[in-house]
Each structure stands twice: as C-alpha cells, then as structure tokens.
Protein backbone atom coordinates (compact mmCIF):
# COMPACT_ATOMS: atom_id res chain seq x y z
CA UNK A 1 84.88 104.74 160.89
CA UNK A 2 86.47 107.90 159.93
CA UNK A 3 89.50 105.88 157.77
CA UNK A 4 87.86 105.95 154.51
CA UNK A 5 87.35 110.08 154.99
CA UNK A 6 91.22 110.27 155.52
CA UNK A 7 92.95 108.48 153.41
CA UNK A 8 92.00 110.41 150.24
CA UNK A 9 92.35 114.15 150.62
CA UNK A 10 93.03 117.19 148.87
CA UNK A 11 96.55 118.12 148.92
CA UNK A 12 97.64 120.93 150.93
CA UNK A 13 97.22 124.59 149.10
CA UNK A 14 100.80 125.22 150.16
CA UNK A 15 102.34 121.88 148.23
CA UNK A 16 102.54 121.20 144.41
CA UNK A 17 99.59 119.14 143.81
CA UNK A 18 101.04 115.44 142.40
CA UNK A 19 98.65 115.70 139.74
CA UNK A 20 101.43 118.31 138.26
CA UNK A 21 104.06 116.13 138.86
CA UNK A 22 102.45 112.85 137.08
CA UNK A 23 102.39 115.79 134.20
CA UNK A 24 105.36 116.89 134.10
CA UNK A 25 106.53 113.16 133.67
CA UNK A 26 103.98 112.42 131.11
CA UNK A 27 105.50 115.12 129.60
CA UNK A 28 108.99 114.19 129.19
CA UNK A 29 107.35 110.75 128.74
CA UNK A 30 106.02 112.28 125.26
CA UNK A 31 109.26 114.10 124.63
CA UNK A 32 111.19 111.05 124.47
CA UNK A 33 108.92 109.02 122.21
CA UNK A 34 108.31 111.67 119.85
CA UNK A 35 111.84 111.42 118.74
CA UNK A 36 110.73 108.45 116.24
CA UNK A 37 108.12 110.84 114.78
CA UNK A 38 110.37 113.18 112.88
CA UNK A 39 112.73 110.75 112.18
CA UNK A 40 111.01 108.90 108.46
CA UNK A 41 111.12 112.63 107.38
CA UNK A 42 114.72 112.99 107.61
CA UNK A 43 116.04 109.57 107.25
CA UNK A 44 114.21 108.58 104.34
CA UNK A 45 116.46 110.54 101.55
CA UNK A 46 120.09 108.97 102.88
CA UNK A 47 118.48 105.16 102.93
CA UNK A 48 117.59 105.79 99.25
CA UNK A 49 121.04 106.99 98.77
CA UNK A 50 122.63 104.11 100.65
CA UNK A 51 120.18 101.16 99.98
CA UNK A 52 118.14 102.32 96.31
CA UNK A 53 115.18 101.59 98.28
CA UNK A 54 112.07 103.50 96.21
CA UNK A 55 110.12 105.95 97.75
CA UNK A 56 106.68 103.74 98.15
CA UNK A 57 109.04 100.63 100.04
CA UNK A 58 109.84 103.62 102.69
CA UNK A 59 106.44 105.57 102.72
CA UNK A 60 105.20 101.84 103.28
CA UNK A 61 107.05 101.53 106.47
CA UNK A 62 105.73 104.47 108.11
CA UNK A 63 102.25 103.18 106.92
CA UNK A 64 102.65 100.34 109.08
CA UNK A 65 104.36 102.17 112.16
CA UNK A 66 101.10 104.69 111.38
CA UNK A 67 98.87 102.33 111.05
CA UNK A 68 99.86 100.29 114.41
CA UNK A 69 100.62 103.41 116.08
CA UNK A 70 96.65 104.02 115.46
CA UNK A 71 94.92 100.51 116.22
CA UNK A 72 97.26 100.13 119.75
CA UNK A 73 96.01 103.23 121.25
CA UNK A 74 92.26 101.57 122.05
CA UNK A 75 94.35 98.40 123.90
CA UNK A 76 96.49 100.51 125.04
CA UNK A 77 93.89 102.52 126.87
CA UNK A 78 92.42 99.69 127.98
CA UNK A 79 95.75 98.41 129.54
CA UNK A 80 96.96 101.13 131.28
CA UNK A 81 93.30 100.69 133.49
CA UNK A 82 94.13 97.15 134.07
CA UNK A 83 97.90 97.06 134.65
CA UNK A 84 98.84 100.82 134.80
CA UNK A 85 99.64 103.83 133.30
CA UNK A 86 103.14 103.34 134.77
CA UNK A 87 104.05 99.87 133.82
CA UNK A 88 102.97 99.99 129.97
CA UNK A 89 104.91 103.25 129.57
CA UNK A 90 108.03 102.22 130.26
CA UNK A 91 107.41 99.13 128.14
CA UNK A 92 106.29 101.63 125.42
CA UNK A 93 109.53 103.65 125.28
CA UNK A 94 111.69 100.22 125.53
CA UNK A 95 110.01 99.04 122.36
CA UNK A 96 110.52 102.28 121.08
CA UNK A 97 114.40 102.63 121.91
CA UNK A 98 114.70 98.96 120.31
CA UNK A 99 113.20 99.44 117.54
CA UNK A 100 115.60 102.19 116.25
CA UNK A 101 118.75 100.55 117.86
CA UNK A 102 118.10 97.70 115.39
CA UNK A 103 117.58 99.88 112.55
CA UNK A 104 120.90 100.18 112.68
CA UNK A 105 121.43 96.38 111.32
CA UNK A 106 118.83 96.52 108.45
CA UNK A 107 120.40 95.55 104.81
CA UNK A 108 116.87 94.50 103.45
CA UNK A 109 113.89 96.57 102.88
CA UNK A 110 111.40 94.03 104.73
CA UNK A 111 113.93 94.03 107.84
CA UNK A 112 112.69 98.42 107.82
CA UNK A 113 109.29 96.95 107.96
CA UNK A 114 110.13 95.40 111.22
CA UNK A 115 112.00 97.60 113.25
CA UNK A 116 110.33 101.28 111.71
CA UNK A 117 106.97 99.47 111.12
CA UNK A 118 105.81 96.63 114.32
CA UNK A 119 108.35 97.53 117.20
CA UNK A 120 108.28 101.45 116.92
CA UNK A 121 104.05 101.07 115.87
CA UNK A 122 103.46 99.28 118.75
CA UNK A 123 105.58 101.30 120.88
CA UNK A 124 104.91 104.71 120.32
CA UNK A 125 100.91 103.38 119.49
CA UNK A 126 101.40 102.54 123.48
CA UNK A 127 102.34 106.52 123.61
CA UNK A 128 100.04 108.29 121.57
CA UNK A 129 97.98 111.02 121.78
CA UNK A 130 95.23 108.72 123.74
CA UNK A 131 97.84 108.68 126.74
CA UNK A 132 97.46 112.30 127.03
CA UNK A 133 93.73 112.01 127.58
CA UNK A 134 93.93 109.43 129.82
CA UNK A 135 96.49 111.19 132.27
CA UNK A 136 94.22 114.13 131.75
CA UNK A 137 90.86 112.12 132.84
CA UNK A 138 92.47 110.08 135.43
CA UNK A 139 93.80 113.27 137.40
CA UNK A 140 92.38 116.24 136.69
CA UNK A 141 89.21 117.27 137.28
CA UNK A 142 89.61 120.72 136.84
CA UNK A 143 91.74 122.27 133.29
CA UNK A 144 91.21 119.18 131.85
CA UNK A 145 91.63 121.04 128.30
CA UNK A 146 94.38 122.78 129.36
CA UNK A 147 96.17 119.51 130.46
CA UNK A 148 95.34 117.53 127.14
CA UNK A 149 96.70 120.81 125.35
CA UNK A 150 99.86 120.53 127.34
CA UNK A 151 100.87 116.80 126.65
CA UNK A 152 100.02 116.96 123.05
CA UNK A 153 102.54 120.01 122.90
CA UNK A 154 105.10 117.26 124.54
CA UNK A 155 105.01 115.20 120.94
CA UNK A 156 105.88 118.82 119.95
CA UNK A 157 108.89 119.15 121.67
CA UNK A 158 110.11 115.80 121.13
CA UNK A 159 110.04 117.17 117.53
CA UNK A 160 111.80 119.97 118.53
CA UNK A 161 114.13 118.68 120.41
CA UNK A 162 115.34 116.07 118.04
CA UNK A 163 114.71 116.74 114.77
CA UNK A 164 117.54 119.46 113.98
CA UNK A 165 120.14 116.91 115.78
CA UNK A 166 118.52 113.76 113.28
CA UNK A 167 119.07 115.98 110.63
CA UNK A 168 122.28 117.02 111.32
CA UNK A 169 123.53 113.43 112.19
CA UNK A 170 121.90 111.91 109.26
CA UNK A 171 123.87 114.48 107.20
CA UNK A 172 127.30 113.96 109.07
CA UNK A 173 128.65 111.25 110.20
CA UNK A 174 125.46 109.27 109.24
CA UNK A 175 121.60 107.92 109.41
CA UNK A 176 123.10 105.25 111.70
CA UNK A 177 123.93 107.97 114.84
CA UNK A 178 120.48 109.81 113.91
CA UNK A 179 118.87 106.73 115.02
CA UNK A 180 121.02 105.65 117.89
CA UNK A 181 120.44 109.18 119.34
CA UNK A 182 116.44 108.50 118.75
CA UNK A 183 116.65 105.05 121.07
CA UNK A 184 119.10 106.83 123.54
CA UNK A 185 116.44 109.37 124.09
CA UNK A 186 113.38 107.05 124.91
CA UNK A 187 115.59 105.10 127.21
CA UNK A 188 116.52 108.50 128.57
CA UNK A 189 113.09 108.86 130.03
CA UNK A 190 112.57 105.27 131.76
CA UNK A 191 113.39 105.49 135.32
CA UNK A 192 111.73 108.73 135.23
CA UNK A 193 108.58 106.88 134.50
CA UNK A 194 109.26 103.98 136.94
CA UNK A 195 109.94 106.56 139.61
CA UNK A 196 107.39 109.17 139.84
CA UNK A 197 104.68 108.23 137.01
CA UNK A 198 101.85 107.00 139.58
CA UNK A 199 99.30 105.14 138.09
CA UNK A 200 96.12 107.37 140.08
CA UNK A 201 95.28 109.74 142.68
CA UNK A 202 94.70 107.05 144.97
CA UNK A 203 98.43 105.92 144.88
CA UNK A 204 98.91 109.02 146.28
CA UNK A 205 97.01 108.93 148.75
CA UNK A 206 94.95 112.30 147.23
CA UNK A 207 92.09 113.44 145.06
CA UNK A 208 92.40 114.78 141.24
CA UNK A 209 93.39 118.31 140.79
CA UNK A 210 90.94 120.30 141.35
CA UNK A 211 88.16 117.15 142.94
CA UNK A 212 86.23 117.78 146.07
CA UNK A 213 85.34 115.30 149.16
CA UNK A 214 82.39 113.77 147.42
CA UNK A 215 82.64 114.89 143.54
CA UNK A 216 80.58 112.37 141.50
CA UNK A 217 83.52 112.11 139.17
CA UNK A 218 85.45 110.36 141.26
CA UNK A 219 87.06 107.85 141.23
CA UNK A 220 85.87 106.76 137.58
CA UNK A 221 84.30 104.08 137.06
CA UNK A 222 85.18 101.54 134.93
CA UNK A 223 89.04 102.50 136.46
CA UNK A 224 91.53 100.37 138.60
CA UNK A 225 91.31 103.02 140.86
CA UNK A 226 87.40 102.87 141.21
CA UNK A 227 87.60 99.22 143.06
CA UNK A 228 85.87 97.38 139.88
CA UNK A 229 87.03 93.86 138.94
CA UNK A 230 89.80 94.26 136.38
CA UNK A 231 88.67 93.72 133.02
CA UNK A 232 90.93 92.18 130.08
CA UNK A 233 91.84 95.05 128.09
CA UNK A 234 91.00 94.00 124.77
CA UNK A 235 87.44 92.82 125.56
CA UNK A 236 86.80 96.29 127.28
CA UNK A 237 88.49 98.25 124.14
CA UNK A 238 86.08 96.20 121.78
CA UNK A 239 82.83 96.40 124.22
CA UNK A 240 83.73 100.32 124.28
CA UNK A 241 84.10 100.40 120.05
CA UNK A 242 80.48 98.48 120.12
CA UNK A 243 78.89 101.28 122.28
CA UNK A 244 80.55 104.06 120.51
CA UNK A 245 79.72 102.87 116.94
CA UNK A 246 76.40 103.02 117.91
CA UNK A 247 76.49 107.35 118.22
CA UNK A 248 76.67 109.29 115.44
CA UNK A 249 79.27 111.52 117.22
CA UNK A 250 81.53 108.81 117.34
CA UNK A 251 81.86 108.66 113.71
CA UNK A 252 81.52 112.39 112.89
CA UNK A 253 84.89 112.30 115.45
CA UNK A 254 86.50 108.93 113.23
CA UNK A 255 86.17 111.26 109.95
CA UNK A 256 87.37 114.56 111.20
CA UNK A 257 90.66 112.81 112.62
CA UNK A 258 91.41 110.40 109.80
CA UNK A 259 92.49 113.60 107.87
CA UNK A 260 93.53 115.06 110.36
CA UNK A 261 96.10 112.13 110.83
CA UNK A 262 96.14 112.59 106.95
CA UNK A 263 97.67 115.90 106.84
CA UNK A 264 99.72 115.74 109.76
CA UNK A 265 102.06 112.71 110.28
CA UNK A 266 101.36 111.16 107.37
CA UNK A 267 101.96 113.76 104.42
CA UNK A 268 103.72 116.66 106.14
CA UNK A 269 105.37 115.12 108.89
CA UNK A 270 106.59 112.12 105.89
CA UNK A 271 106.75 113.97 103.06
CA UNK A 272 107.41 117.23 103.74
CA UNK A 273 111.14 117.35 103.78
CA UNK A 274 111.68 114.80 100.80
CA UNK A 275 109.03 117.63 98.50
CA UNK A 276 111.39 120.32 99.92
CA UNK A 277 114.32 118.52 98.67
CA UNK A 278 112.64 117.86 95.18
CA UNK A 279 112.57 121.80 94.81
CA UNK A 280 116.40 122.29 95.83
CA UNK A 281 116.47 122.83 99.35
CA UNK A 282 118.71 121.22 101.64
CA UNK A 283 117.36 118.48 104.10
CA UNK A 284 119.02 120.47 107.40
CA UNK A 285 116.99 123.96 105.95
CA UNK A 286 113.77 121.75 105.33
CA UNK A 287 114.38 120.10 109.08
CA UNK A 288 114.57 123.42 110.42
CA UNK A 289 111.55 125.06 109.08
CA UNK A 290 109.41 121.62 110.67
CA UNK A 291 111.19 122.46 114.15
CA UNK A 292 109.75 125.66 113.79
CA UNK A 293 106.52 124.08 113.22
CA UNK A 294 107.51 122.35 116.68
CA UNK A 295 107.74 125.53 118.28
CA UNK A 296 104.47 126.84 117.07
CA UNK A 297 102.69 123.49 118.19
CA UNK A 298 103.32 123.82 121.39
CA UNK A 299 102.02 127.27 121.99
CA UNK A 300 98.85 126.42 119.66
CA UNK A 301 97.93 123.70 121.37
CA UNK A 302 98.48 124.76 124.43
CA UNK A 303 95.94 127.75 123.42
CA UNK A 304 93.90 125.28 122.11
CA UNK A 305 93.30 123.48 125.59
CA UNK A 306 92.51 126.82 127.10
CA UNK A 307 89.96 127.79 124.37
CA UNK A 308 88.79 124.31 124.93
CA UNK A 309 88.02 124.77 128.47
CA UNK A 310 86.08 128.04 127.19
CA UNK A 311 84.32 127.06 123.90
CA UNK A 312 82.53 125.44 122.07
CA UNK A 313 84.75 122.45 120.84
CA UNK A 314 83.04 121.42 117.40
CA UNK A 315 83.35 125.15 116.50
CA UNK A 316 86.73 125.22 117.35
CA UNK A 317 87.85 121.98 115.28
CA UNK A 318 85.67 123.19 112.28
CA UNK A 319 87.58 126.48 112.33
CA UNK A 320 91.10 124.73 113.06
CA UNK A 321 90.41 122.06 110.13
CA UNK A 322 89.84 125.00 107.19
CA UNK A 323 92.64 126.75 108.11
CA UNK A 324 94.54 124.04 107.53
CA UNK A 325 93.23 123.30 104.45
CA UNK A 326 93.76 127.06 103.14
CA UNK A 327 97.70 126.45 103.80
CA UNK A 328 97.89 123.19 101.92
CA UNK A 329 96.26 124.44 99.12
CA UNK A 330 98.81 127.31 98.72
CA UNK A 331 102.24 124.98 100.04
CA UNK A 332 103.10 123.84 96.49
CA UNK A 333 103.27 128.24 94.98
CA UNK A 334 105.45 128.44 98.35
CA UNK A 335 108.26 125.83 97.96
CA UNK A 336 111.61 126.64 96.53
CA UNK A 337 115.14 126.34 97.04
CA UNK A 338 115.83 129.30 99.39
CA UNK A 339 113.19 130.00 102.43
CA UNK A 340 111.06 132.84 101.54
CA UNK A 341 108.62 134.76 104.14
CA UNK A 342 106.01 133.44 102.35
CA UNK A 343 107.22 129.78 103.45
CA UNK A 344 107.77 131.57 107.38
CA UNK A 345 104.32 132.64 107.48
CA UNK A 346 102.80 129.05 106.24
CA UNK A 347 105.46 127.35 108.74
CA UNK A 348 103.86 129.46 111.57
CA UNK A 349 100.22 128.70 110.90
CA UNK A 350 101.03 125.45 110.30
CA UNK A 351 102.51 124.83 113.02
CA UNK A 352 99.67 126.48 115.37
CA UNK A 353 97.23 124.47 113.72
CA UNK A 354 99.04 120.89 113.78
CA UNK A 355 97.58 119.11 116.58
CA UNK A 356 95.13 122.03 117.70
CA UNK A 357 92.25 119.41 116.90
CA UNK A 358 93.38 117.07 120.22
CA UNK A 359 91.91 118.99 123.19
CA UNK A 360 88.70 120.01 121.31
CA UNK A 361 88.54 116.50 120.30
CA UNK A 362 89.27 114.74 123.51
CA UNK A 363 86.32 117.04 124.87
CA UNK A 364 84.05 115.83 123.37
CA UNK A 365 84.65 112.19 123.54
CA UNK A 366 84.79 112.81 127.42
CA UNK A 367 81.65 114.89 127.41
CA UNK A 368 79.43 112.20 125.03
CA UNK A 369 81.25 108.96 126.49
CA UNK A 370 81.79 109.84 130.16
CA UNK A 371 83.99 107.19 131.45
CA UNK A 372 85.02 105.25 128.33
CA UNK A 373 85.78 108.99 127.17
CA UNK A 374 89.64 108.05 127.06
CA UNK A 375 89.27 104.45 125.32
CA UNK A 376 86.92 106.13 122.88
CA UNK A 377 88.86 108.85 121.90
CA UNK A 378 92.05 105.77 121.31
CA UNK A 379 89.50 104.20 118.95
CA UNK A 380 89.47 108.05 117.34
CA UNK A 381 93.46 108.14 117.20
CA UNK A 382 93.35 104.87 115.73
CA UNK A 383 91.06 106.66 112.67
CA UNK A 384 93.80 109.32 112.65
CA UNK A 385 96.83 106.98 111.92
CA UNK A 386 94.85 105.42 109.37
CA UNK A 387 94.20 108.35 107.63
CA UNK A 388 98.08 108.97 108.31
CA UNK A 389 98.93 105.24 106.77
CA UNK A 390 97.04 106.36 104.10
CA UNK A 391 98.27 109.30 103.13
CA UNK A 392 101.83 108.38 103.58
CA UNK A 393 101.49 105.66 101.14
CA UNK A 394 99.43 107.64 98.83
CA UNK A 395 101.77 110.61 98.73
CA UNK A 396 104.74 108.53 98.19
CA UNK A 397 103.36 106.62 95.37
CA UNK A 398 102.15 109.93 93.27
CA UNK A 399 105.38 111.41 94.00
CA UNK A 400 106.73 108.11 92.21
CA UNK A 401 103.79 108.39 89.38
CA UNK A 402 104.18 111.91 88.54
CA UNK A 403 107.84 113.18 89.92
CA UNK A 404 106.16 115.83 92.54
CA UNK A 405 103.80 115.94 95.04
CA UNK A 406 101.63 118.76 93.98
CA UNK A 407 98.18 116.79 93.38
CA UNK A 408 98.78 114.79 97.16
CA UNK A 409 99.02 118.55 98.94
CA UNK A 410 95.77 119.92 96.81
CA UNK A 411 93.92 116.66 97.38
CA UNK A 412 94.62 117.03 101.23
CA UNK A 413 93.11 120.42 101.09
CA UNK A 414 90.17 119.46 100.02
CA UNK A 415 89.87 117.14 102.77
CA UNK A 416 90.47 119.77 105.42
CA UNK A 417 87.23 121.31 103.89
CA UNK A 418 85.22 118.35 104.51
CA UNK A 419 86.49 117.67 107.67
CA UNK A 420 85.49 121.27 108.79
CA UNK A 421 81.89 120.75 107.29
CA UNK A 422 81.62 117.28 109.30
CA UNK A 423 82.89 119.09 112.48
CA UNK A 424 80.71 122.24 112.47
CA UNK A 425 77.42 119.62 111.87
CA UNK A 426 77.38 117.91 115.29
CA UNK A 427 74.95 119.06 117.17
CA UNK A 428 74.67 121.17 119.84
CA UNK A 429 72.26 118.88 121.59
CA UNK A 430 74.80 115.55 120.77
CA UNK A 431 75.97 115.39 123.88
CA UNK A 432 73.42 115.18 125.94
CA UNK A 433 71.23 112.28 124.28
CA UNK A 434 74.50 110.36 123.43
CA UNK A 435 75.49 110.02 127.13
CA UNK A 436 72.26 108.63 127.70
CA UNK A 437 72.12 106.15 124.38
CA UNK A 438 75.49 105.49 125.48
CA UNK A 439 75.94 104.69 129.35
CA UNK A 440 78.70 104.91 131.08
C-alpha cells in the first residue's frame, strides 16, 4: 500500500511551506493578546484618580492575572494536544476581549480582581509564551530557535502596537476607551485563528518545516497528531511536572525564570510607568519610552532564536540575565522628569534583553524533555508569572511603605545576578543523562 507514503509529504520547494503560515497567525495571535499586557502599566494611575483605589489593591490584580497567566500555561499545553491548538486559541482571546470589555463596569475594587485578575489570567495564561514553543515543536523541525524567537517578539508588538494608543486614550477621552480598544483587538484576531491556525502538519496533509520522509521526530509522540489515545490534559500536565521535578535542570530552569518573570512583567512592565510618574514625567512620555522597549524586543529576541540555534543556550541566558541586572541597578540614577540619553541607552538594552531568555530557555527544555519539552517549559512559564505575581505585589507595597521604588529595582538586580550564576551552572553533560532519567 503506497497510501500511507502519500498522504504526508514535503511541500513543494516552489510553495510557502504552511508551517509559515500557522506562524504568521500565531503571530498576530500574540499581537492581539498582548494588548492586556501593557495595559496595568498605563491604566493603573487614572483608576487611582477616579476610584482612590491604593497602589497594593491594583498591583494585587495583576498578581492574580500573573499568577494565573503562569499556572494555565502547563493545562494549557496539555489542551491544545488533546483538543487543539486552534480551538483553545480562539477561546483564549474571547476570554481575553471579555475580560477588558467588562472592566468597563467595575465600581468596586474586588469586581478589578475579576475581570483584570481570573478572565484576562486565564485567557492570556491560554496565550503565553508556552504557545510559542508549542507551535514551534509541533511544526518545525528545522529553526526551531529562530521560530520561538519570532513569536515571543509577537507579545512585543502587541506592546507596540497598543501601548502608545492605551496611553493616549487613557489620557483623553478616558481609561474606559483604552480598554475597549484592548478587547476590540483580541476579537480582531479570531476568525483569523478559526481560519488558517491548523492544529498540525498532518491537517495539512504535509511534514514539519524542514522534516524528512522518515525523521524520528515525527510525528511526536505523546501528540494528537502521533495517533496516541487522547489523554486528559490535566493528568498529562501533572504526570509531566512529576517527571520533570525529578531533574535538576528542571529546577535550575523554575529559578532562572521566576526572576526573570520578576523583572519583566511584573516590576517593569507594572511599575515602570507609575515610578516614572513619581519623578515628574508624564504617563504618554513614560508609555513611549516602554514602546521603544517593544521595538528593541523584537529584534533581540529574534537574535536570540538565531544565536539559539548556534550556541550554547545556558551561556547565553547566564549572559542575558547579568545584563539585565547591570541596568536595574543603575534605573533609579536614570529617572527624571525629562528623557535623558542616559534613559535612551537603558531603554535600548532593556528592551534587547526583555524576553531574550525564551528561545534559550525553550531549548533546553526541548533538548532534556524531548516530547513533553513544550508542557515542561509551561510548567517553567508558570515559575515566571510567579516570580511576576510576586514582584508586582512586592513593588507596589514598598512603593506604598517608603514613597519610591528605589529598594524594589536594586533588590531585582541582585536577583538577575543569581539567576545568571544558576544558569551558567548546568551542565554541559545535563542533557544527555536527563533525557534518559527522564523518558520521553
């Protein structure tokens, strides 16, 4: 029978390979839920204004969006194998696009805890970084890095893209039509996602970019696409958390990204904007000088995925977490009410550093974990939003304490430092014995 040799084939070299196309979608996929991301930021200065709400009641609804943005991922991993990447996507950007609607109708701080905190936790949780890596493993053989660097950038430019507008809004006419344009642009994306967002290679009738006849690596196993009995997704993203605790890699990974998540989303990406303000400058400039940190994202991660696919990845992350660290440490001699080049330079390494740590990261989990490579690195995220939850709450409750923020930015440079200590000590060797105490 020569069916089975037929029906999955490279595409032709003349055609765009649909592997690009699921990208591209994934893509705009990230665009459109990152909108939520830069929002707290911005929209945390007029709801004081309006509602006298104290800057620990706020900071304590991004901790629970952060913290449920984390712990999802795993499930959400797990899901996407059993009912498709496709299907919880577009669920993920509804819950997303509802949960700031709805915002609109809060009068009580515990009704913020609802829509910022559970609906847009769970929803962009369903979106986060892990759904990069899974796109990436599911198909792409070949660039993988490059891939994983690409989709990252996509929270990027959803950053980009929307945060000058949310500022602007929030300013004039109001916070209200900030988040109204955050829900209109995760709708946005939906039938793009219902119409060309296949769930594998197979539904395509075609092999992973860059797969031959044959390849070992396909399909995976442990996927839909690999013919397996489906699996309920939470028992598979707790059997895969009780083979991964068992590596020491595995929690080497947990530490680096918990402050990673803690100087990332949860203290610049919160707080940033509201320490700016502290020291005179407008919310808009403040805004703009994290766009620009958008802009530099993108092209350092995507320069991270190609190092990625050339280097060693613990060296990289070791190098990419005391970097960061050196720029925290000097952020609070930089602000002031008027943008200095100082500030410029700091904004640009900043920004080429922010989410540098994915592809190096996602690596590795694929290289030690094999198959359960994109479940494991969710469990990872999940350590990175609670290092974010953390550090939002923490930040916003010295900043009530003391009146400033200085000891939460020199207390997250230290942290960088350790993270690039605990990065740089794995192992060359890791890998290899992990796979094998660790079976796919």
């Amino acid at each position: 029978m020569s069916a089975p040799e037929t029906t999955l084939l490279p595409a032709p070299k003349r055609r765009i390979h649909p592997a690009w196309i699921v990208a591209a979608v994934a893509f705009l996929a990230l665009v459109g839920a990152a909108g939520f991301r830069a929002a707290p930021g911005v929209l945390m200065v007029p709801l004081q204004d309006e509602f006298g709400w104290s800057t620990t009641v706020l900071s304590a609804a991004v901790s629970i969006n952060l913290v449920l943005f984390g712990l999802t991922a795993p499930f959400a991993a797990a899901l996407m194998e059993r009912f498709g990447i496709r299907a919880v996507t577009a669920v993920a950007l509804l819950l997303i696009a509802a949960g700031s609607a709805l915002t609109v109708l809060v009068t009580q701080s515990w009704q913020i805890l609802l829509t910022w905190g559970l609906l847009i936790g769970l929803g962009t949780g369903s979106m986060a970084l892990v759904f990069a890596a899974t796109i990436a493993n599911t198909w792409f053989v070949k660039s993988r890095g490059l891939v994983i660097g690409i989709l990252t950038a996509g929270s990027a430019a959803g950053q980009l893209v929307f945060l000058p507008f949310i500022a602007a809004l929030a300013q004039d006419p109001g916070w209200r039509q900030a988040s109204m344009l955050i829900a209109a642009g995760a709708l946005a994306v939906v039938p793009l996602v219902l119409r060309f967002l296949k769930n594998s290679p197979a539904d395509a009738g075609v092999l992973p970019y860059g797969a031959e006849p044959g390849d070992e690596s396909l399909p995976a196993p442990g996927s839909a696409a690999a013919g397996e009995p489906r699996q309920n997704a939470a028992v598979r993203a707790l059997q895969v958390l009780r083979r991964a605790s068992k590596v020491r890699t595995f929690w080497a990974l947990v530490a680096g990204f918990a402050i990673c998540g803690a100087t990332t989303n949860g203290l610049i990406g919160t707080h940033f904007i509201p320490s700016a303000h502290d020291h005179g400058m407008a919310q808009t400039t403040a805004a703009g000088l994290l766009a620009v940190v958008g802009i530099f994202d993108i092209v350092g991660t995507i320069a991270s995925g190609w190092l990625t696919d050339r280097f060693n990845p613990r060296i990289l992350l070791a190098v990419y977490y005391q970097f960061r660290g050196i720029g925290l440490l000097v952020l609070p001699l930089l602000l002031s009410a008027t943008v200095q080049p100082s500030m410029i330079v700091f904004v640009v390494i900043y920004g080429l550093d922010w989410v540098a740590t994915v592809p190096p990261t996602a690596a590795i989990c694929r290289q030690v974990f094999g198959a359960d490579g994109s479940v494991v690195f969710g469990w990872v995220f999940a350590a990175h939003q609670l290092g974010a939850a953390a550090a939002a709450l923490g930040a916003g409750a010295i900043r009530d304490a003391t009146g400033q923020y200085t000891y939460a930015w020199f207390a997250a440079a230290a942290m960088c430092t350790i993270a690039a200590v605990v990065s740089a000590t794995i192992r060359k060797d890791t890998a290899a014995k992990d796979t094998a105490a660790v079976p796919a």
